[in-house]
C-alpha atoms as a PDB file:
ATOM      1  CA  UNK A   1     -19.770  -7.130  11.707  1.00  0.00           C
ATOM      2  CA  UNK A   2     -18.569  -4.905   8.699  1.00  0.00           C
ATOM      3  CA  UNK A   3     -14.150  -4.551   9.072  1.00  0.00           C
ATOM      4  CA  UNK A   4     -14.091  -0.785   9.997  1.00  0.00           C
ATOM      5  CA  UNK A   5     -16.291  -1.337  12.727  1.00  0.00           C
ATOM      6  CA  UNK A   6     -13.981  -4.937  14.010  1.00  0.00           C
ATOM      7  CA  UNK A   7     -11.271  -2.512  14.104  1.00  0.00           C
ATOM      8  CA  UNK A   8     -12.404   0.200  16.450  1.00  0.00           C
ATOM      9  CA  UNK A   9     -13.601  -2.370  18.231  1.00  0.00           C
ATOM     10  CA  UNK A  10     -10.236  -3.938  18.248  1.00  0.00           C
ATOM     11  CA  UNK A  11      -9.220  -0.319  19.126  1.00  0.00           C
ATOM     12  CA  UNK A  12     -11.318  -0.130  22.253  1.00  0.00           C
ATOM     13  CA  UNK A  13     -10.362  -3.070  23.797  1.00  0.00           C
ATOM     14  CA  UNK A  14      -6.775  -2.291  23.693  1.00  0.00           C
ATOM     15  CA  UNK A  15      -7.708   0.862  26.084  1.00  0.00           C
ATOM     16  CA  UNK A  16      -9.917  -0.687  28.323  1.00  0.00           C
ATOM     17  CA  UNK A  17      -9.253  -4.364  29.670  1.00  0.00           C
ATOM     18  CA  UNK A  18     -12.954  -4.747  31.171  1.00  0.00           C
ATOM     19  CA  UNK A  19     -13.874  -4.138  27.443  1.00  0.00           C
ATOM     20  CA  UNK A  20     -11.427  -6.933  26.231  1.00  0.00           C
ATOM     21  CA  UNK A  21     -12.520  -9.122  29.265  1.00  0.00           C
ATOM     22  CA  UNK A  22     -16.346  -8.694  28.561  1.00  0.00           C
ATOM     23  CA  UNK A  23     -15.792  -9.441  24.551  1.00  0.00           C
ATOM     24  CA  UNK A  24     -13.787 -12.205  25.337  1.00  0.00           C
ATOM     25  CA  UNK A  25     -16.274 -13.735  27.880  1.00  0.00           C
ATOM     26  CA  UNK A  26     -19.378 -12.921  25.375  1.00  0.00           C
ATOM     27  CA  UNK A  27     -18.083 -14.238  22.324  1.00  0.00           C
ATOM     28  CA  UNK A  28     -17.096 -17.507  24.537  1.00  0.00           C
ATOM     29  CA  UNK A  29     -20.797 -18.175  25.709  1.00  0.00           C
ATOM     30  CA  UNK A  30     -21.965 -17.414  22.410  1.00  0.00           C
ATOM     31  CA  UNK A  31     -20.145 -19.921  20.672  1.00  0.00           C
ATOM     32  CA  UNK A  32     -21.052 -22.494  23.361  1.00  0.00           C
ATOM     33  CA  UNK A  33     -24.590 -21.646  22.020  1.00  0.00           C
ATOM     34  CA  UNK A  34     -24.414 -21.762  18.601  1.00  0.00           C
ATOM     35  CA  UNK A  35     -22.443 -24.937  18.700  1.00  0.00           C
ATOM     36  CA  UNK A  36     -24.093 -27.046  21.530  1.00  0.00           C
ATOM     37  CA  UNK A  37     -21.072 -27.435  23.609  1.00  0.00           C
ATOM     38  CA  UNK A  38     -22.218 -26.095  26.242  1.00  0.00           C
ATOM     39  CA  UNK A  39     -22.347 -28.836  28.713  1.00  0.00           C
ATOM     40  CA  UNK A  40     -18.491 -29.595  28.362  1.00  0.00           C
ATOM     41  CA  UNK A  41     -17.806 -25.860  28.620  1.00  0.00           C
ATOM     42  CA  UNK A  42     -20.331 -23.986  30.904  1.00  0.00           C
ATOM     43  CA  UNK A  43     -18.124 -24.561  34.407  1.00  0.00           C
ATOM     44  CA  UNK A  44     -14.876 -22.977  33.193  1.00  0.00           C
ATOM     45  CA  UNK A  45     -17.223 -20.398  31.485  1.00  0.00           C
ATOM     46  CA  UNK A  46     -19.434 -19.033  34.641  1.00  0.00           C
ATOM     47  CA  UNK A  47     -15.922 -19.582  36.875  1.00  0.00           C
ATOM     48  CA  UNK A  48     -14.061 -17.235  34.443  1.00  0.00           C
ATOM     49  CA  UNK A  49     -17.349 -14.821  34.290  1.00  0.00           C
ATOM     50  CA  UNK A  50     -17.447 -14.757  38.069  1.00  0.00           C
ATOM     51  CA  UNK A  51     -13.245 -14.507  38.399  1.00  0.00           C
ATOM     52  CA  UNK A  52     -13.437 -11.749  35.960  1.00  0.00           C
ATOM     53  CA  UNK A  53     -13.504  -8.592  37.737  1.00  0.00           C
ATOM     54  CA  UNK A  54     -16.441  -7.316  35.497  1.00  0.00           C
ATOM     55  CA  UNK A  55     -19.477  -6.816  38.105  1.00  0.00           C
ATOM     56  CA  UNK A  56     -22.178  -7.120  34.920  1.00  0.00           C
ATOM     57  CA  UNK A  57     -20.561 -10.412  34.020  1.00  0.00           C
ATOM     58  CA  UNK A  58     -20.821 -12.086  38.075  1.00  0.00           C
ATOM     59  CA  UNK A  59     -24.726 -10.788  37.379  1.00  0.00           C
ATOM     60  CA  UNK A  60     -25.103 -12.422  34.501  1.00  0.00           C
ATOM     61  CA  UNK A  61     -23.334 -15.800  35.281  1.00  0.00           C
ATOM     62  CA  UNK A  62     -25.253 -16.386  38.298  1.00  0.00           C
ATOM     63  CA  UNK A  63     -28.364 -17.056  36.190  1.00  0.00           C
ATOM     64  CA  UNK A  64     -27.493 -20.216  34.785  1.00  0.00           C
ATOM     65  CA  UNK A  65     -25.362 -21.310  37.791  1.00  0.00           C
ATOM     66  CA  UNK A  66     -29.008 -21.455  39.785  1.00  0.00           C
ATOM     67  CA  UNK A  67     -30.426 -24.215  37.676  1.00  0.00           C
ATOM     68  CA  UNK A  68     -26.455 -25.845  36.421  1.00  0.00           C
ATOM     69  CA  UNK A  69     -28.051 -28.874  35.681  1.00  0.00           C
ATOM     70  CA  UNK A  70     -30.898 -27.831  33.982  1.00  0.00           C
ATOM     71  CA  UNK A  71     -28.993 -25.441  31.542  1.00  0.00           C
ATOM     72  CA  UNK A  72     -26.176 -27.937  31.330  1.00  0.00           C
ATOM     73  CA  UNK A  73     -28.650 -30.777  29.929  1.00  0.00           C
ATOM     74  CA  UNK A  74     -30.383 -27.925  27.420  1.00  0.00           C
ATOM     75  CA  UNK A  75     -27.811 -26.656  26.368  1.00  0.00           C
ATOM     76  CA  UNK A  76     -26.801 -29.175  23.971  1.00  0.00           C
ATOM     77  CA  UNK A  77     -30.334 -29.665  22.629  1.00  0.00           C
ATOM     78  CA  UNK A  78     -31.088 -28.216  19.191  1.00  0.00           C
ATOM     79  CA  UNK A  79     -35.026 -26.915  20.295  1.00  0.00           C
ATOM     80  CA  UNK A  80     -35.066 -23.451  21.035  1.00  0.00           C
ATOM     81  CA  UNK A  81     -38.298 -21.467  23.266  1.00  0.00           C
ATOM     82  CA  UNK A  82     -37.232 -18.342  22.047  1.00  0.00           C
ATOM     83  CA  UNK A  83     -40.435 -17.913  19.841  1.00  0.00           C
ATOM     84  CA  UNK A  84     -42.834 -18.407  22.988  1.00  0.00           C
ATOM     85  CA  UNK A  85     -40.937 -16.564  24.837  1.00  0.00           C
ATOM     86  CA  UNK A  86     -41.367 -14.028  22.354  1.00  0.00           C
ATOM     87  CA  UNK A  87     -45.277 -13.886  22.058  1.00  0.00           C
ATOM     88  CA  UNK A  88     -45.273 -14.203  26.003  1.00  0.00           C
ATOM     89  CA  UNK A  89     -42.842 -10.731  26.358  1.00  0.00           C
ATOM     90  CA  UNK A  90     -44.889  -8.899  23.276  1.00  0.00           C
ATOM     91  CA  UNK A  91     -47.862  -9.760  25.188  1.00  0.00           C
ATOM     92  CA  UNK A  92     -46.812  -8.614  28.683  1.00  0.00           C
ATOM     93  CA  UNK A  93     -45.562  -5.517  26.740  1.00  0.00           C
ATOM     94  CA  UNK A  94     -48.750  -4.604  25.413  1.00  0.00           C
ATOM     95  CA  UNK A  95     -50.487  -5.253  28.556  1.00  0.00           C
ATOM     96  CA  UNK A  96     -48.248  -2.677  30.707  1.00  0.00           C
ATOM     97  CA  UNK A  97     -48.204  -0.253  27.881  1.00  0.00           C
ATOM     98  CA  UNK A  98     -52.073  -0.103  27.123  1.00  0.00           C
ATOM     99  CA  UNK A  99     -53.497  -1.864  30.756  1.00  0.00           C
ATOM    100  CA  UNK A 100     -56.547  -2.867  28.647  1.00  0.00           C
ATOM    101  CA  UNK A 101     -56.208  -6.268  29.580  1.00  0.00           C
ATOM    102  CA  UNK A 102     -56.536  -7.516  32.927  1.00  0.00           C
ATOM    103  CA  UNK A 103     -55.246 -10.423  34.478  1.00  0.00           C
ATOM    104  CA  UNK A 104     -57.885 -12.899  33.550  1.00  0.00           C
ATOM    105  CA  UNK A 105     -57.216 -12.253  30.078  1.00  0.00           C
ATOM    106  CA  UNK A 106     -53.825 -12.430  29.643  1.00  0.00           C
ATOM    107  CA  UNK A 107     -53.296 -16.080  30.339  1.00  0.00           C
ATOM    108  CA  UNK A 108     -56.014 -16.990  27.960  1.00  0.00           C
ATOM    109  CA  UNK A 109     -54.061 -14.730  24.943  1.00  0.00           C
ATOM    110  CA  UNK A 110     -51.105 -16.496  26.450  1.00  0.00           C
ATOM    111  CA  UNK A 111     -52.026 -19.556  25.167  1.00  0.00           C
ATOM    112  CA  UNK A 112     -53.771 -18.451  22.253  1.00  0.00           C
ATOM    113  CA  UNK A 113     -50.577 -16.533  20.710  1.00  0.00           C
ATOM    114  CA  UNK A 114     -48.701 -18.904  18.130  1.00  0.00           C
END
């Protein structure tokens, strides 16, 4: 993020607490991501989300507190399904925007995307 643009945001945060709280709170998870730590740190992190005040943030936390010891033991791993994922939501995309392929089709360009 370029500096003027870490200082209005530094700005905005001063005003508004739920701003502060939400940064805080995003840039927390995020760094649990990108360094695989988030086994050891994912209970304090969905506990502060859901003690935060923040509505969006109790939304969001409750995902991974569904499955906690499923995203607890992937979290640390270094594989990623992102990619799939990606074909899969491109796909499903298409499919609502165009409705040219029906539902027999799509699971067979499902696994045919790479």
């Amino acid at each position: 993020m370029a500096e003027p643009d870490r200082a209005l945001l530094k700005e905005f945060s001063a005003r508004c607490l739920d701003l502060a709280t939400i940064l805080t709170l995003v840039e927390e998870f995020a760094e649990m991501l990108v360094n695989r730590r988030g086994d050891q740190s994912l209970d304090g992190w969905i506990n502060s989300a859901k003690t935060s005040g923040v509505p969006e943030l109790h939304g969001f936390a409750d995902s991974p507190a569904r499955d906690l010891d499923a995203v607890r033991a992937g979290l640390p791993l270094p594989w990623s399904s992102g990619v799939v994922e990606g074909h899969f939501n491109r796909i499903v995309l298409k499919r609502q925007m165009f409705g040219r392929a029906g539902q027999r089709l799509l699971p067979h360009r499902i696994l045919l995307a790479h």
